[in-house]
N, C-alpha and C. Protein backbone atom coordinates (compact mmCIF):
# COMPACT_ATOMS: atom_id res chain seq x y z
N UNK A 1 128.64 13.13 -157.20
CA UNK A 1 129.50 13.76 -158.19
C UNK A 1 130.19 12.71 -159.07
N UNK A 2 130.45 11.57 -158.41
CA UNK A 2 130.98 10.36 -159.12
C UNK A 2 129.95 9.73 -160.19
N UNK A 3 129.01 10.13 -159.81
CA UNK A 3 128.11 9.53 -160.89
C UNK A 3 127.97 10.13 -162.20
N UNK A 4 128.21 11.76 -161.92
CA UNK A 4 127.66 12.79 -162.91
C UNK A 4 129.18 12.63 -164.00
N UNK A 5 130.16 11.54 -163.85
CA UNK A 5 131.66 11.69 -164.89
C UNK A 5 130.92 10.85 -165.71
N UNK A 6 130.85 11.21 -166.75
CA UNK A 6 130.02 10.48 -168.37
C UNK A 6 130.75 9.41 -168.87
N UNK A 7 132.31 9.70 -168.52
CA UNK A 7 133.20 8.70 -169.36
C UNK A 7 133.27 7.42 -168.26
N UNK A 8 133.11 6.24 -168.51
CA UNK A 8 132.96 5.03 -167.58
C UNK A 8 134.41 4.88 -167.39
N UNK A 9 135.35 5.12 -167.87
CA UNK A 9 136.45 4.76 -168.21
C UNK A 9 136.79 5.30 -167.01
N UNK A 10 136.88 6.89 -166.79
CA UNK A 10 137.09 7.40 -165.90
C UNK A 10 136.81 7.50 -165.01
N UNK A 11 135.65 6.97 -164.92
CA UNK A 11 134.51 7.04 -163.66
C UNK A 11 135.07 5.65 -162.61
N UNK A 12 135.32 4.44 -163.61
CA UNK A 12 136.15 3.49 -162.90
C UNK A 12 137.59 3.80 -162.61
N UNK A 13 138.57 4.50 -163.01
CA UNK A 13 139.81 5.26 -162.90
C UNK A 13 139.38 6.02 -161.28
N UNK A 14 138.41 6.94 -161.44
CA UNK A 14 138.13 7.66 -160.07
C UNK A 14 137.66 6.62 -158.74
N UNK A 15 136.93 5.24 -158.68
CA UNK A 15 136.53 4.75 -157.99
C UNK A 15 137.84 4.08 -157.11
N UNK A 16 138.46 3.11 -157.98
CA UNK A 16 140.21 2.66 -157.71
C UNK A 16 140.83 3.70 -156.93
N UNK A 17 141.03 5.25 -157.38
CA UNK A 17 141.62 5.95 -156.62
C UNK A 17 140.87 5.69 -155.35
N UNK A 18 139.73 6.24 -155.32
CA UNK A 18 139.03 6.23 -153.86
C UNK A 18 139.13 4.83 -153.05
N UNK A 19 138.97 4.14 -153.81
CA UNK A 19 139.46 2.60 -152.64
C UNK A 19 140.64 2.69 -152.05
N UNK A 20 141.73 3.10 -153.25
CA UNK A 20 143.10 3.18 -152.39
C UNK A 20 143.26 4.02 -151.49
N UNK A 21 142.37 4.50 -151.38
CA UNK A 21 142.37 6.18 -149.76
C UNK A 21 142.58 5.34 -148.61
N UNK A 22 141.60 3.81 -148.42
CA UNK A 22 141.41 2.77 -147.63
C UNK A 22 143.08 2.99 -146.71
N UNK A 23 144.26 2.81 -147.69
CA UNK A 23 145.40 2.59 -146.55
C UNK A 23 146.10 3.70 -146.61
N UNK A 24 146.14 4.67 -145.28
CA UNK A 24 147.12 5.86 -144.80
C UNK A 24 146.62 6.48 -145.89
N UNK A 25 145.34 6.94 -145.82
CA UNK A 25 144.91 8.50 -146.43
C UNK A 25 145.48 9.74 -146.02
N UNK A 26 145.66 10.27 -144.96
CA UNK A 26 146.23 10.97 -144.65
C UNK A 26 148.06 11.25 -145.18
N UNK A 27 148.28 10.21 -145.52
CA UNK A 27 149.60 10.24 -146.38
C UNK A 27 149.33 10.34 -148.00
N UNK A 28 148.50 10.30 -148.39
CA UNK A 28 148.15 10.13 -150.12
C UNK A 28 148.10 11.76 -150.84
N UNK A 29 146.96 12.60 -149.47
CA UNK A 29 146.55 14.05 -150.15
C UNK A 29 147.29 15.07 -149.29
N UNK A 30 147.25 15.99 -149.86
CA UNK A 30 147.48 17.44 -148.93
C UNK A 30 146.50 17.75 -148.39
N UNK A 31 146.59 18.36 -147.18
CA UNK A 31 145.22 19.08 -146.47
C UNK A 31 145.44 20.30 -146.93
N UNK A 32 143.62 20.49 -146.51
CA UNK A 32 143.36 22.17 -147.35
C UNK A 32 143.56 22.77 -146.39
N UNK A 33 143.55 24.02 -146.38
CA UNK A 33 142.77 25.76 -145.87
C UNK A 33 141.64 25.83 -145.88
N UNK A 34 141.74 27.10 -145.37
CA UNK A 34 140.28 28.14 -145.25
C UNK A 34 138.95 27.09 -145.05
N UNK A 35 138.05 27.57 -145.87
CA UNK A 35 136.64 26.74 -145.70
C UNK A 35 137.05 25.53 -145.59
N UNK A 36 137.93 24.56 -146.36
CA UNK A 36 138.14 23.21 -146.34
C UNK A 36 139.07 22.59 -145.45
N UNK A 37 139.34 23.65 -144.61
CA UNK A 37 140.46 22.44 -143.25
C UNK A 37 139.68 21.86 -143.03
N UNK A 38 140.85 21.04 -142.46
CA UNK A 38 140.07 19.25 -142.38
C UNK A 38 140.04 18.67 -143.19
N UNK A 39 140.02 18.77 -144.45
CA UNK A 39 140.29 17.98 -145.63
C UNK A 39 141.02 17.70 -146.54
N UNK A 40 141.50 16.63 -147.55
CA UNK A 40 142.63 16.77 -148.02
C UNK A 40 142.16 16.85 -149.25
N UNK A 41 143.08 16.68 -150.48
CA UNK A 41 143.24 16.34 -151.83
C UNK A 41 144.02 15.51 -152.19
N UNK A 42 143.72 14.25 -153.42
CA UNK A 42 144.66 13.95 -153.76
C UNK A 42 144.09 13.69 -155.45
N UNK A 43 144.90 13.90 -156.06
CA UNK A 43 145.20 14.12 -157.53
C UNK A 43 144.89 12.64 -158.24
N UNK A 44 143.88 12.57 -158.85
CA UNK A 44 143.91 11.14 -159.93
C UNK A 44 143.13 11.68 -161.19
N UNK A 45 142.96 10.63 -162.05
CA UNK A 45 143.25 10.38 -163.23
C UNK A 45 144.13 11.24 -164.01
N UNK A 46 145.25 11.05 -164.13
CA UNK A 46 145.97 12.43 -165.07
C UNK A 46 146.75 13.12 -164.30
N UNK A 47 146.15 13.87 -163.09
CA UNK A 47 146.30 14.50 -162.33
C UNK A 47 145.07 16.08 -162.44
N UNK A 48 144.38 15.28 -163.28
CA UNK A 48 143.22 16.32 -163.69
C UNK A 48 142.51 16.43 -163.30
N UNK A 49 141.58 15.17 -162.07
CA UNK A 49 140.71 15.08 -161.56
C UNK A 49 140.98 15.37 -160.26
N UNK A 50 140.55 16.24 -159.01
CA UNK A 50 140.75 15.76 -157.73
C UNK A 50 139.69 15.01 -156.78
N UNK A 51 139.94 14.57 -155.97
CA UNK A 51 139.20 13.78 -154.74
C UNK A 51 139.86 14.76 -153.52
N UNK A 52 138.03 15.24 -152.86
CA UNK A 52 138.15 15.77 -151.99
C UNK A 52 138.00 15.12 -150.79
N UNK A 53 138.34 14.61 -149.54
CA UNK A 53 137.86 13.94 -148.55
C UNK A 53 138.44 14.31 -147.47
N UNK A 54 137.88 13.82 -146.31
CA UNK A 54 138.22 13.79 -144.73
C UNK A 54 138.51 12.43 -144.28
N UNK A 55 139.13 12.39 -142.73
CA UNK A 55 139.41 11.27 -142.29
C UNK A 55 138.81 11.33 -141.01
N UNK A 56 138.19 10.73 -140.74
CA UNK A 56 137.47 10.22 -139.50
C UNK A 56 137.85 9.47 -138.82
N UNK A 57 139.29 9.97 -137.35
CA UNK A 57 139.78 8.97 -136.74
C UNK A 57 139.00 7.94 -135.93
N UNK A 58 137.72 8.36 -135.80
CA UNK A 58 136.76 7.31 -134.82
C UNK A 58 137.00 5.50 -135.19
N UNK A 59 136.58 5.71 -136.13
CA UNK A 59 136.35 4.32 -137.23
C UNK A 59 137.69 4.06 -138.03
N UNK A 60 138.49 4.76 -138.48
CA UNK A 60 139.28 5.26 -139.67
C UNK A 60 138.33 4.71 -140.31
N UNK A 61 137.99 6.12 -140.79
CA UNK A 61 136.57 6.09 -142.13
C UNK A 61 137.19 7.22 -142.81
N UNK A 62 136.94 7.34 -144.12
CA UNK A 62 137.47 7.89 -145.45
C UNK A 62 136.15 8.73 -145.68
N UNK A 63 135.80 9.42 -145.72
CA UNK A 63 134.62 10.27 -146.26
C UNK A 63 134.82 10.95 -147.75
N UNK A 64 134.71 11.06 -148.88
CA UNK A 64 134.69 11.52 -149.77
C UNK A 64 133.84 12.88 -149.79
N UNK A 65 134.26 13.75 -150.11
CA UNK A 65 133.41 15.04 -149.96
C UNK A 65 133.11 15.51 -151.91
N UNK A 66 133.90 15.52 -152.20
CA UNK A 66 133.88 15.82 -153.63
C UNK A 66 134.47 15.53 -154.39
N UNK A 67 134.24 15.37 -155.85
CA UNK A 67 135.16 14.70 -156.77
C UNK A 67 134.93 15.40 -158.26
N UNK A 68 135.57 16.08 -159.19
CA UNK A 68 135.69 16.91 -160.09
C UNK A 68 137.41 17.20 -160.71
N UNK A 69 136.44 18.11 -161.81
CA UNK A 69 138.29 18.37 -162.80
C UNK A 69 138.38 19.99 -161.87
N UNK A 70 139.93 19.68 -161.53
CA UNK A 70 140.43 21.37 -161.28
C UNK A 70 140.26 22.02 -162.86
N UNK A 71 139.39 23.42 -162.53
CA UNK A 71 139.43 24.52 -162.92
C UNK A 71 139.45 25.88 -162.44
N UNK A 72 140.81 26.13 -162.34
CA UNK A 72 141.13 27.43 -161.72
C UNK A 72 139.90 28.87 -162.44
N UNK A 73 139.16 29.22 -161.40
CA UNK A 73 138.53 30.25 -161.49
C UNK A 73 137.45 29.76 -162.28
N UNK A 74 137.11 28.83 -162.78
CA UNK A 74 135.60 28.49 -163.42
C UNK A 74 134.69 27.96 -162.16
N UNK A 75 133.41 28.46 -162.51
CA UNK A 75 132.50 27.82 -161.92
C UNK A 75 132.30 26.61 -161.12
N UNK A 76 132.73 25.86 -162.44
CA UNK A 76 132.20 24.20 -162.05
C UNK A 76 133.37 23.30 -161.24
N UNK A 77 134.68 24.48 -161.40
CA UNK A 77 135.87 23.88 -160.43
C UNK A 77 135.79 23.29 -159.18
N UNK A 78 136.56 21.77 -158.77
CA UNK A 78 136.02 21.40 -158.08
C UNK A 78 135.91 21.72 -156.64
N UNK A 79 137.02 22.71 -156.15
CA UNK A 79 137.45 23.71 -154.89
C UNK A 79 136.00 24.75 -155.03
N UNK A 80 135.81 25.03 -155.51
CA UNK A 80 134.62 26.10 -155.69
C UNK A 80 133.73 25.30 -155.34
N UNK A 81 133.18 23.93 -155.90
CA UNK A 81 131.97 23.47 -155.34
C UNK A 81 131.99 22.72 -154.31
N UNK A 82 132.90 22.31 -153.95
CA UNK A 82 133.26 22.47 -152.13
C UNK A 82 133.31 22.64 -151.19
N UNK A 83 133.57 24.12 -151.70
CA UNK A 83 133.32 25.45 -150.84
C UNK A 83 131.98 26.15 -150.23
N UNK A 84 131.26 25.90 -151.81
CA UNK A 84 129.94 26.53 -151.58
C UNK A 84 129.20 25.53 -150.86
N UNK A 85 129.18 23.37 -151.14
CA UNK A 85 129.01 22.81 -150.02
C UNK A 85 129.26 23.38 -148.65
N UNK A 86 130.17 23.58 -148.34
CA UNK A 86 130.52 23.67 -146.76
C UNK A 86 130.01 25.09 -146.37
N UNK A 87 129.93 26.07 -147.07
CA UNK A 87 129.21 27.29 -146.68
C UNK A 87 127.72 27.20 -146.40
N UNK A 88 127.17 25.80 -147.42
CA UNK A 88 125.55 25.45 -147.02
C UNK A 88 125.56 24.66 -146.04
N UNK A 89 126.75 24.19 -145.28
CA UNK A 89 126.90 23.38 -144.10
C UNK A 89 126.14 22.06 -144.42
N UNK A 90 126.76 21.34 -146.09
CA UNK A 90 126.40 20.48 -146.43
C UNK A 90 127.98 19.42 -146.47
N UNK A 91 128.80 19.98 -146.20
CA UNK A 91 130.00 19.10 -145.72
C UNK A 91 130.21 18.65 -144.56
């Protein structure tokens, strides 16, 4: 999904966020509900983009699950494609 952001600008804006997950992720996002417990959010570029991920106490490993602009009730929103991941039991 990181690949598919067109603007480089942003695309490097989104990567920085995700490195910084590296220390006390679990302090950065909120955890979800429903289909997505277990996972958090946390808000970058703008606050327009989110990063979806988990934490993997084994390793402390950062998993990135998804990355997109919130759009409430559109399609391509990034909670929606998330969702439908983890319903294909691709999360």
């Amino acid at each position: 999904m990181l690949t598919s952001v067109r603007d480089r600008r942003v695309r490097r804006l989104l990567a920085s966020r995700i490195d910084r997950l590296a220390n006390e992720p679990d302090k950065q996002g909120r955890p979800l509900g429903g289909m997505l417990a277990g996972y958090f959010s946390c808000r970058a570029v703008g606050k327009r983009y989110r990063i979806i991920y988990r934490v993997d106490t084994d390793g402390v490993v950062v998993v990135v699950a998804a990355v997109g602009i919130r759009r409430g009730g559109a399609r391509d929103d990034v909670y929606t494609l998330a969702q439908r991941l983890a319903r294909l039991g691709l999360l």
